[in-house]
N, C-alpha and C. Protein backbone atom coordinates (compact mmCIF):
# COMPACT_ATOMS: atom_id res chain seq x y z
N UNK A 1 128.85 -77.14 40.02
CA UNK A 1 129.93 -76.82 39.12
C UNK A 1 131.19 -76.62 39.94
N UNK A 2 132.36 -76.50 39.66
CA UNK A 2 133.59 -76.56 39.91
C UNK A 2 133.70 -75.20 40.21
N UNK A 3 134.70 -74.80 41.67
CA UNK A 3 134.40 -73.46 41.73
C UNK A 3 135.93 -72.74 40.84
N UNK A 4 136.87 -73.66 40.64
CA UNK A 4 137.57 -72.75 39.68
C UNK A 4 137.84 -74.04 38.83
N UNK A 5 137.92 -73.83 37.70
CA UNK A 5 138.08 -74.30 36.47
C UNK A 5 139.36 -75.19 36.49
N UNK A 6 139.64 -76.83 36.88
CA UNK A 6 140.66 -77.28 36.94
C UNK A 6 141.22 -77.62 37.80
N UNK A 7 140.37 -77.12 39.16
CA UNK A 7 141.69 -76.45 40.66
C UNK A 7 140.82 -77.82 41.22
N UNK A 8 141.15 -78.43 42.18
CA UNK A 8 140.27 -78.91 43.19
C UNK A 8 139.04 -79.30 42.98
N UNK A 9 138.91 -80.81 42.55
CA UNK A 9 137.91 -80.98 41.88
C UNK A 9 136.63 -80.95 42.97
N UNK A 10 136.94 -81.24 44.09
CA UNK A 10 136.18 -81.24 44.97
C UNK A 10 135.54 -80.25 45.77
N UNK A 11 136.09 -78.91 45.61
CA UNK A 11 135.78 -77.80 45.55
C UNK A 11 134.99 -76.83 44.87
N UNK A 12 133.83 -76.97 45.20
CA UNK A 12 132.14 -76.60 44.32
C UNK A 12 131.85 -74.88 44.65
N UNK A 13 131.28 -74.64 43.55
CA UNK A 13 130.62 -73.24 44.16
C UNK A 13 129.17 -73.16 43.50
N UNK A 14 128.33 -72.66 44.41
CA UNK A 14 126.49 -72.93 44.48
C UNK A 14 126.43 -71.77 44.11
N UNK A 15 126.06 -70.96 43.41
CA UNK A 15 125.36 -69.73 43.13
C UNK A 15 123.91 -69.18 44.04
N UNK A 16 123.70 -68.50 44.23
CA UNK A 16 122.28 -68.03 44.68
C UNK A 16 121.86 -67.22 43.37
N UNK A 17 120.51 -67.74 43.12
CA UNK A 17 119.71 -67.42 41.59
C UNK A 17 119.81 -66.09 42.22
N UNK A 18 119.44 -65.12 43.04
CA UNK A 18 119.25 -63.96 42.85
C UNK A 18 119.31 -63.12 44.78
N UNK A 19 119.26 -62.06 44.54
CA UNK A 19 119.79 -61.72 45.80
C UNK A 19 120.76 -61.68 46.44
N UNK A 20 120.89 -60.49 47.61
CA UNK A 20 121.84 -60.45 48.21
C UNK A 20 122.33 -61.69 49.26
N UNK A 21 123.59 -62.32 49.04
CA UNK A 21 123.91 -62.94 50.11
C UNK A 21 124.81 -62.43 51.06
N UNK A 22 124.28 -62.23 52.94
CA UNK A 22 124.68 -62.02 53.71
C UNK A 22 126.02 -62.80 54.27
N UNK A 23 126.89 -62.98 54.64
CA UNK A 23 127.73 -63.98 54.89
C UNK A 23 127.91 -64.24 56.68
N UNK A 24 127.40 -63.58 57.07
CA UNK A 24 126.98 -63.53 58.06
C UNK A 24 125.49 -64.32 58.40
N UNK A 25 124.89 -64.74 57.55
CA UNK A 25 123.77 -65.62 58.04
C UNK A 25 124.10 -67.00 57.69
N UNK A 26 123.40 -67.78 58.45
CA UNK A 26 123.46 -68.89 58.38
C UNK A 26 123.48 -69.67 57.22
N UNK A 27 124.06 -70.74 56.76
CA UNK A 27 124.09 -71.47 55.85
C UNK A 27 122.62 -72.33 55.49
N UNK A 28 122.05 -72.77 54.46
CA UNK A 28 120.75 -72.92 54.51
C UNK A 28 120.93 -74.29 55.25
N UNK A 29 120.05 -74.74 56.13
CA UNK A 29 120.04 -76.54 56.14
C UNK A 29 120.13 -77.60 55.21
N UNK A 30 119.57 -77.45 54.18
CA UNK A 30 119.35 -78.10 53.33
C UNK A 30 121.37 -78.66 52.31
N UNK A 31 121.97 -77.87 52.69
CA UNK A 31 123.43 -77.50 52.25
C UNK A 31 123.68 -78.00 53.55
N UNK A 32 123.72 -77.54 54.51
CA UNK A 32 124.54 -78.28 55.75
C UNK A 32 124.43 -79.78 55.94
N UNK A 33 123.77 -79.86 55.72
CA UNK A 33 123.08 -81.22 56.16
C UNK A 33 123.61 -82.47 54.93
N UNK A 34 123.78 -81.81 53.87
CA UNK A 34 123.98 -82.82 52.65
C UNK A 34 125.30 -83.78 52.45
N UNK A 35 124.76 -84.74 51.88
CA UNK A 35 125.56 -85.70 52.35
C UNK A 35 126.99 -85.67 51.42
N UNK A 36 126.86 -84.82 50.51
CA UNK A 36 128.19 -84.82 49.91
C UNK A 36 129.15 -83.79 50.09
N UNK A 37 128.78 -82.79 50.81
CA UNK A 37 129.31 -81.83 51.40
C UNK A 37 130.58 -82.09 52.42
N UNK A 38 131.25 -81.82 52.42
CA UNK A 38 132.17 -82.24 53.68
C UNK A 38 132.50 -80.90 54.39
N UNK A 39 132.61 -79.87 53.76
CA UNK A 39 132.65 -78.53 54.26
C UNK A 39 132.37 -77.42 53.45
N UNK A 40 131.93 -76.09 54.09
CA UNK A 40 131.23 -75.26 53.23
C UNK A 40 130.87 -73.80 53.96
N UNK A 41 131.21 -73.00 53.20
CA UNK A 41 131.19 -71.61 53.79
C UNK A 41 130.66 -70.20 52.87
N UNK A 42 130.50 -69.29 53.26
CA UNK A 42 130.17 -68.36 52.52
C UNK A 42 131.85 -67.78 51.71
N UNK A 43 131.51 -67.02 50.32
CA UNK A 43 132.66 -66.32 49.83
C UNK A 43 132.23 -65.34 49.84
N UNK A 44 133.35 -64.31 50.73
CA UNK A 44 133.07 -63.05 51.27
C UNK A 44 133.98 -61.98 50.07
N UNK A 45 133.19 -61.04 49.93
CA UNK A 45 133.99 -60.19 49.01
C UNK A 45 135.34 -59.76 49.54
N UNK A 46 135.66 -59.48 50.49
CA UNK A 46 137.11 -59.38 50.73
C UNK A 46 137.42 -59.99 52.21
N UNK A 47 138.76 -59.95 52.05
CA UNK A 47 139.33 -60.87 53.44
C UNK A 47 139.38 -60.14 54.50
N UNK A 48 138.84 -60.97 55.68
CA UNK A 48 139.03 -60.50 56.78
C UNK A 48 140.14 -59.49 57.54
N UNK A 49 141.38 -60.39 57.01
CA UNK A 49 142.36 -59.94 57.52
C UNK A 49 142.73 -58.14 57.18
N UNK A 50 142.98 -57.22 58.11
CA UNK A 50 143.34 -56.25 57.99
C UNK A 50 144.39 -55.81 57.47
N UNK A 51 145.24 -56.60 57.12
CA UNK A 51 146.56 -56.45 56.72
C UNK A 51 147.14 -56.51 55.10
N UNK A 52 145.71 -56.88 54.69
CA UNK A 52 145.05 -57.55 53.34
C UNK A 52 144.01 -57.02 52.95
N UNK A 53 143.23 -56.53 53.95
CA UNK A 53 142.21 -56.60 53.38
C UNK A 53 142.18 -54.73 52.95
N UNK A 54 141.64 -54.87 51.62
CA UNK A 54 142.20 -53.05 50.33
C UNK A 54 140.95 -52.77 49.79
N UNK A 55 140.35 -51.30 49.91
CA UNK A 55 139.35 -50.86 49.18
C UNK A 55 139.80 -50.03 48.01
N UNK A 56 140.94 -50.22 47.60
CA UNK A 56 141.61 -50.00 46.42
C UNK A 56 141.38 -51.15 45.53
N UNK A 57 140.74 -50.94 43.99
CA UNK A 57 140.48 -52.53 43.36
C UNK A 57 142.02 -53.00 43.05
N UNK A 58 143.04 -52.31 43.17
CA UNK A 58 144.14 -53.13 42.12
C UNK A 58 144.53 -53.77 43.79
N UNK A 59 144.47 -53.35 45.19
CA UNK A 59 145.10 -53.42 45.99
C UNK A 59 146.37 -52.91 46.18
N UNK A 60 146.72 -51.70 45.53
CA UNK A 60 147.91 -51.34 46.02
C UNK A 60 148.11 -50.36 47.15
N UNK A 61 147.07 -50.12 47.76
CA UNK A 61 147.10 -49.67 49.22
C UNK A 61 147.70 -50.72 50.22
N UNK A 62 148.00 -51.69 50.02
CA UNK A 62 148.20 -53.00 51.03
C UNK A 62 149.47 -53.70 50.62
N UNK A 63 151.11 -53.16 51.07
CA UNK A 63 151.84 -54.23 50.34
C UNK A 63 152.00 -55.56 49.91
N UNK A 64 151.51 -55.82 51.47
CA UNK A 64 150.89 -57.37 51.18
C UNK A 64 150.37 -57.93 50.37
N UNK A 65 148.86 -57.40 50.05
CA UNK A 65 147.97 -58.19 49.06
C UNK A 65 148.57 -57.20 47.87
N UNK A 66 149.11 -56.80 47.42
CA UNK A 66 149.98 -56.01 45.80
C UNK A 66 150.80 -57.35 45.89
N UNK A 67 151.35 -57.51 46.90
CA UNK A 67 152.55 -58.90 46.18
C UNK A 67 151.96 -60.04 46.15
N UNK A 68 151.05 -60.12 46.77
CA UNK A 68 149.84 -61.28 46.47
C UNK A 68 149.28 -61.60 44.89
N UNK A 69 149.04 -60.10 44.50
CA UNK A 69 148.24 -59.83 43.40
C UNK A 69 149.31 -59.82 42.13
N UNK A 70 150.62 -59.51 42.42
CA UNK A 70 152.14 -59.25 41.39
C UNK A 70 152.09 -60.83 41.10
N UNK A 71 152.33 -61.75 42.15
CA UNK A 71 152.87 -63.16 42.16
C UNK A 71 151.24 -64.07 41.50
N UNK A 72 150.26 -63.51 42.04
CA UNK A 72 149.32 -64.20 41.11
C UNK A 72 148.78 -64.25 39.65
N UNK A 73 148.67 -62.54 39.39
CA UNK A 73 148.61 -62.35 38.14
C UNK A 73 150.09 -62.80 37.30
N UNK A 74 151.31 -63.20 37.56
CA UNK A 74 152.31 -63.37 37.02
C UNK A 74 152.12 -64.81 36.82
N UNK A 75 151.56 -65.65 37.60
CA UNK A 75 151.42 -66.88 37.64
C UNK A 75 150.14 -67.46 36.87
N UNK A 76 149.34 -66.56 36.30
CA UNK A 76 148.64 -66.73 35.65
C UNK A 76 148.35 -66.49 33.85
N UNK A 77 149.61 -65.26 33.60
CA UNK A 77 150.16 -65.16 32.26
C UNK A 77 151.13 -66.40 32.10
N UNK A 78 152.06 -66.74 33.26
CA UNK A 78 153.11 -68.00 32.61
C UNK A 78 152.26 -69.08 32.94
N UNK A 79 150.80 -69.13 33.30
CA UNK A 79 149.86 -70.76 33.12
C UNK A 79 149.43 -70.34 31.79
N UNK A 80 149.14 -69.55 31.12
CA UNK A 80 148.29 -69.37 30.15
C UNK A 80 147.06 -69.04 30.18
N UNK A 81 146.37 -68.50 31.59
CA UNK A 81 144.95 -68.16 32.09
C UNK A 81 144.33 -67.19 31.39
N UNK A 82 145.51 -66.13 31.85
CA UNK A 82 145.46 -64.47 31.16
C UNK A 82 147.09 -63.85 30.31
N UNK A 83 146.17 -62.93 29.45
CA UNK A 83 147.17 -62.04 28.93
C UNK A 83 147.82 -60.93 29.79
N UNK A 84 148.71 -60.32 29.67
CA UNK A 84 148.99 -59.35 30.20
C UNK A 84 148.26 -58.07 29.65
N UNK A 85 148.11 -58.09 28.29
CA UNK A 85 147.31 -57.23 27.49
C UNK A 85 145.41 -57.26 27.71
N UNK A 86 145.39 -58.68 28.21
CA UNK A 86 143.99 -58.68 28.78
C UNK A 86 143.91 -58.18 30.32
N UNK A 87 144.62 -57.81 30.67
CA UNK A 87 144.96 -57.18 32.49
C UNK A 87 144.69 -56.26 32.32
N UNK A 88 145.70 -55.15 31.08
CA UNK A 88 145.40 -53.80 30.93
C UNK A 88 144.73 -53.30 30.03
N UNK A 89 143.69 -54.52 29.69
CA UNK A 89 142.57 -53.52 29.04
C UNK A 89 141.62 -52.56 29.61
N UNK A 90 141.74 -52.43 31.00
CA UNK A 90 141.14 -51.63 31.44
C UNK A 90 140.12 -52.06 32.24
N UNK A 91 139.50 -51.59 33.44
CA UNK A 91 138.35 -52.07 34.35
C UNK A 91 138.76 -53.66 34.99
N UNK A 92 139.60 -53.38 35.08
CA UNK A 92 140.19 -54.75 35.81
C UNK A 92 140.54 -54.48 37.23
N UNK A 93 139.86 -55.52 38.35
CA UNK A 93 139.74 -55.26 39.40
C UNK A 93 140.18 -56.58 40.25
N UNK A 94 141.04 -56.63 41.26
CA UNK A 94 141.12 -57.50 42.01
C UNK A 94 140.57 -57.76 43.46
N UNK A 95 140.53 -58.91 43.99
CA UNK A 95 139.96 -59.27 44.97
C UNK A 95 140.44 -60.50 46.39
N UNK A 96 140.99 -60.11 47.36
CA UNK A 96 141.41 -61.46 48.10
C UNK A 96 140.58 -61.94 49.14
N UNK A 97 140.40 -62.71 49.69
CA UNK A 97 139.24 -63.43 50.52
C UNK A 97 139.75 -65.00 51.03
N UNK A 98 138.97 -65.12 51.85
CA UNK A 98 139.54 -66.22 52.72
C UNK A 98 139.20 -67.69 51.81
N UNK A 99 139.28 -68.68 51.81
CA UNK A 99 138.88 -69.83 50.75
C UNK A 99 138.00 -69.90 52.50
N UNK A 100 136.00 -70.15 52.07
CA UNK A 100 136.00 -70.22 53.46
C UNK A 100 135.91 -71.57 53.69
N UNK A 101 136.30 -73.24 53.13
CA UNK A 101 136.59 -74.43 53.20
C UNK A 101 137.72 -75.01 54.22
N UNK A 102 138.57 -73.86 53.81
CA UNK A 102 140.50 -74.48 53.83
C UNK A 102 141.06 -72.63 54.50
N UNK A 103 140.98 -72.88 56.06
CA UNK A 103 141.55 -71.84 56.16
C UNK A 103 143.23 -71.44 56.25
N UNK A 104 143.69 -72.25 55.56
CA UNK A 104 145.41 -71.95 55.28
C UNK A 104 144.97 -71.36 53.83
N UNK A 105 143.85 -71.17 52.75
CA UNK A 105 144.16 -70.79 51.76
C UNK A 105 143.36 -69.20 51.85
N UNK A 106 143.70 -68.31 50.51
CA UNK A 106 143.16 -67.39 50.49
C UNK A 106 142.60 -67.17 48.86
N UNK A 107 141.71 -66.72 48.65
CA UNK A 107 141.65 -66.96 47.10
C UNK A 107 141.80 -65.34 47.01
N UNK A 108 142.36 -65.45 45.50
CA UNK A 108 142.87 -63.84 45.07
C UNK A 108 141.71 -63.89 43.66
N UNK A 109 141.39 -63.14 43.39
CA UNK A 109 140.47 -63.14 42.43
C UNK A 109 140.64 -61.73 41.27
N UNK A 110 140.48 -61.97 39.70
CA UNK A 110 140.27 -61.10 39.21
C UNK A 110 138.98 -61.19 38.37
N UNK A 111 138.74 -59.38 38.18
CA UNK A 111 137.36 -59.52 37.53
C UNK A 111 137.55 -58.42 36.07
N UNK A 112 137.27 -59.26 35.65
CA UNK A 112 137.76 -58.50 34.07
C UNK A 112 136.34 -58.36 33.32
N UNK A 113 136.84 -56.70 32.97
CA UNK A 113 135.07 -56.44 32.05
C UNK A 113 134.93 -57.27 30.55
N UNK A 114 134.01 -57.87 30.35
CA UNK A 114 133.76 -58.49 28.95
C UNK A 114 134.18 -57.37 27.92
N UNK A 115 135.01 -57.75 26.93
CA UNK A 115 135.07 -56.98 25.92
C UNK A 115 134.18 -57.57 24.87
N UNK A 116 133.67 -56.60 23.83
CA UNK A 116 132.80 -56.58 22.99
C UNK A 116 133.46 -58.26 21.83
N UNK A 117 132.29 -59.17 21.56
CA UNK A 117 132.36 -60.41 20.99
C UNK A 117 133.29 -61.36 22.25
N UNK A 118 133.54 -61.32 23.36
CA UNK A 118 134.01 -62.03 24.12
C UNK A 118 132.95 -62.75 24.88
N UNK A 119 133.10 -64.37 24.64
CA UNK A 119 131.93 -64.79 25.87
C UNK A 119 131.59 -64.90 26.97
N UNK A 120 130.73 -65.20 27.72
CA UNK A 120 130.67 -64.73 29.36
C UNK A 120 131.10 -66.00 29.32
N UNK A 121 132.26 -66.32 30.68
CA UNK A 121 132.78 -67.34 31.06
C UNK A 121 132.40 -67.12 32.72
N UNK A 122 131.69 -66.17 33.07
CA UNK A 122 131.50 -66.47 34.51
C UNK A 122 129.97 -66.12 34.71
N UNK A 123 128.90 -66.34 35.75
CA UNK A 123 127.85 -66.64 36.06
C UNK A 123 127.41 -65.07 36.92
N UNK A 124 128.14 -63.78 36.84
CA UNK A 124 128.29 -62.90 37.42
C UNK A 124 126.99 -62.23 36.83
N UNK A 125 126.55 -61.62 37.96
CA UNK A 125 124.57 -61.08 38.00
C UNK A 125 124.87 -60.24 36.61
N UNK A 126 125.48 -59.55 36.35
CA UNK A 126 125.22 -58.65 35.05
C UNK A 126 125.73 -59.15 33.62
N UNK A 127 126.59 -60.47 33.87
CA UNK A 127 127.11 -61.09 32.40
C UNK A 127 128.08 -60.06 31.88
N UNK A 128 128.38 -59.00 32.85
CA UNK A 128 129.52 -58.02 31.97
C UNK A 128 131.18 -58.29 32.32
N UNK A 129 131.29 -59.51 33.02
CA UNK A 129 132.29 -59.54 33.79
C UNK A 129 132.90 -60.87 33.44
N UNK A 130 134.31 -61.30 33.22
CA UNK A 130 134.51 -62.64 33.24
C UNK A 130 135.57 -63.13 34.75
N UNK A 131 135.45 -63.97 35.68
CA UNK A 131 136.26 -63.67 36.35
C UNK A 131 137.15 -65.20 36.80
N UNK A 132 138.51 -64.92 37.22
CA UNK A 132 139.21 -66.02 37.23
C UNK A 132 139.90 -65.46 38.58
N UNK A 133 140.34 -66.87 38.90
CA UNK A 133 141.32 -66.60 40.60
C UNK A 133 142.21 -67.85 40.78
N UNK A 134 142.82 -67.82 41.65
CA UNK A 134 144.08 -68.11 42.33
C UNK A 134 143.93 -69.06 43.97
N UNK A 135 144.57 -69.33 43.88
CA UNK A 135 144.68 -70.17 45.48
C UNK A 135 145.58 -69.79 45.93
N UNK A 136 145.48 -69.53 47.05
CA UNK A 136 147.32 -68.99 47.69
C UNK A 136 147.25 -69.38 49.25
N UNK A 137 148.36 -69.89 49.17
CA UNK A 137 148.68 -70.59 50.22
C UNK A 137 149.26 -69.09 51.60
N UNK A 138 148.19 -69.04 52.57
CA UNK A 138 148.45 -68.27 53.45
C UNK A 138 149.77 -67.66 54.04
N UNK A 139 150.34 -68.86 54.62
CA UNK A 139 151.50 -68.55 55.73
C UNK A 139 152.60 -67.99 54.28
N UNK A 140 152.49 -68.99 52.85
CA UNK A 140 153.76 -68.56 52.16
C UNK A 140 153.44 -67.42 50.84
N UNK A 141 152.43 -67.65 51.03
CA UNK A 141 152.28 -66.20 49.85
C UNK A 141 152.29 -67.05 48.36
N UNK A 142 152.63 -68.47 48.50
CA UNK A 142 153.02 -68.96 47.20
C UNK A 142 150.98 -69.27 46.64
N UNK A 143 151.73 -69.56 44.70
CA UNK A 143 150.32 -69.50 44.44
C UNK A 143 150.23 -71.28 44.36
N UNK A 144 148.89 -71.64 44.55
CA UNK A 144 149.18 -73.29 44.65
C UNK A 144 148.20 -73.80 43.04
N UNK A 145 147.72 -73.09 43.00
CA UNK A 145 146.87 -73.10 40.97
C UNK A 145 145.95 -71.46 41.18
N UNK A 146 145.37 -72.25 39.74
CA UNK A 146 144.35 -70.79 39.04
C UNK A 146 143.92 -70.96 37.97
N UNK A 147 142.63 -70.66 37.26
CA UNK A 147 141.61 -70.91 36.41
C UNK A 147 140.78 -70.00 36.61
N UNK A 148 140.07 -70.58 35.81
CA UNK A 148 138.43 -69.80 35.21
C UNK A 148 137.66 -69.42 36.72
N UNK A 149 137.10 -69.00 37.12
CA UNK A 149 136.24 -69.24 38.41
C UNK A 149 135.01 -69.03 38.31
N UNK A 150 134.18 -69.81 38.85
CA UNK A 150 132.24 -69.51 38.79
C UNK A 150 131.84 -68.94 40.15
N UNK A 151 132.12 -67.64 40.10
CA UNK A 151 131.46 -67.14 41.38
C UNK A 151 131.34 -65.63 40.60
């Protein structure tokens, strides 16, 4: 499946049916080895970078990733992704991380709790969550798209 909805068609995301994935272990062979693969990495819950990287969910411990998160979520009410009223419904949490394919990008991610009669649009272990993200171009902070996301 497409790892965000629209973005890069060539850009896949594999689920693991169950369990913790380490990102630190090795990639299976069977994935390395495949012939349609051209590159492929683990998605780490948050980014490496220290300068970015926030155990605050909105990120506003980090000026950096807050203007990351201002310019993405803004760019995602004027695409039509999200509401602003769906932001502050509450339990909304953000996330930035390295794209681990394309290291000039960073993906910004939000995770929004299902509200009651809303369908699951993401593949997330508890189905309580729908979540969508962003591409952002490293060195400029700019957002380069954003959609649905299956991770």
């Amino acid at each position: 499946m497409p790892a965000i909805d629209g973005v890069e068609p060539d850009l896949v995301a594999i689920s693991k049916s169950s369990g913790y994935i380490n990102p630190d272990d090795d990639i299976p062979s069977e994935l390395q080895n495949h012939r349609a693969l051209r590159s492929l990495g683990w998605l780490r819950h948050a980014t490496l970078d220290l300068s970015l990287r926030s155990c605050d969910y909105q990120l506003a411990d980090k000026p950096a990733a807050s203007e990351i998160a201002r310019r993405a979520t803004f760019s995602m009410i004027a695409g039509g992704i999200l509401t602003q009223r769906r932001l502050d419904a509450g339990g909304t949490t953000f996330q930035l991380s390295e794209d681990p394919t394309n290291p000039e990008h960073l993906f910004f991610t939000v995770l929004l709790i299902k509200l009651p009669g809303e369908p699951n649009t993401g593949p997330s272990l508890s189905g309580e969550f729908n979540t969508y993200a962003a591409t952002i171009d490293k060195a400029t902070g700019q957002v380069l798209n954003a959609g649905l996301a299956h991770w």
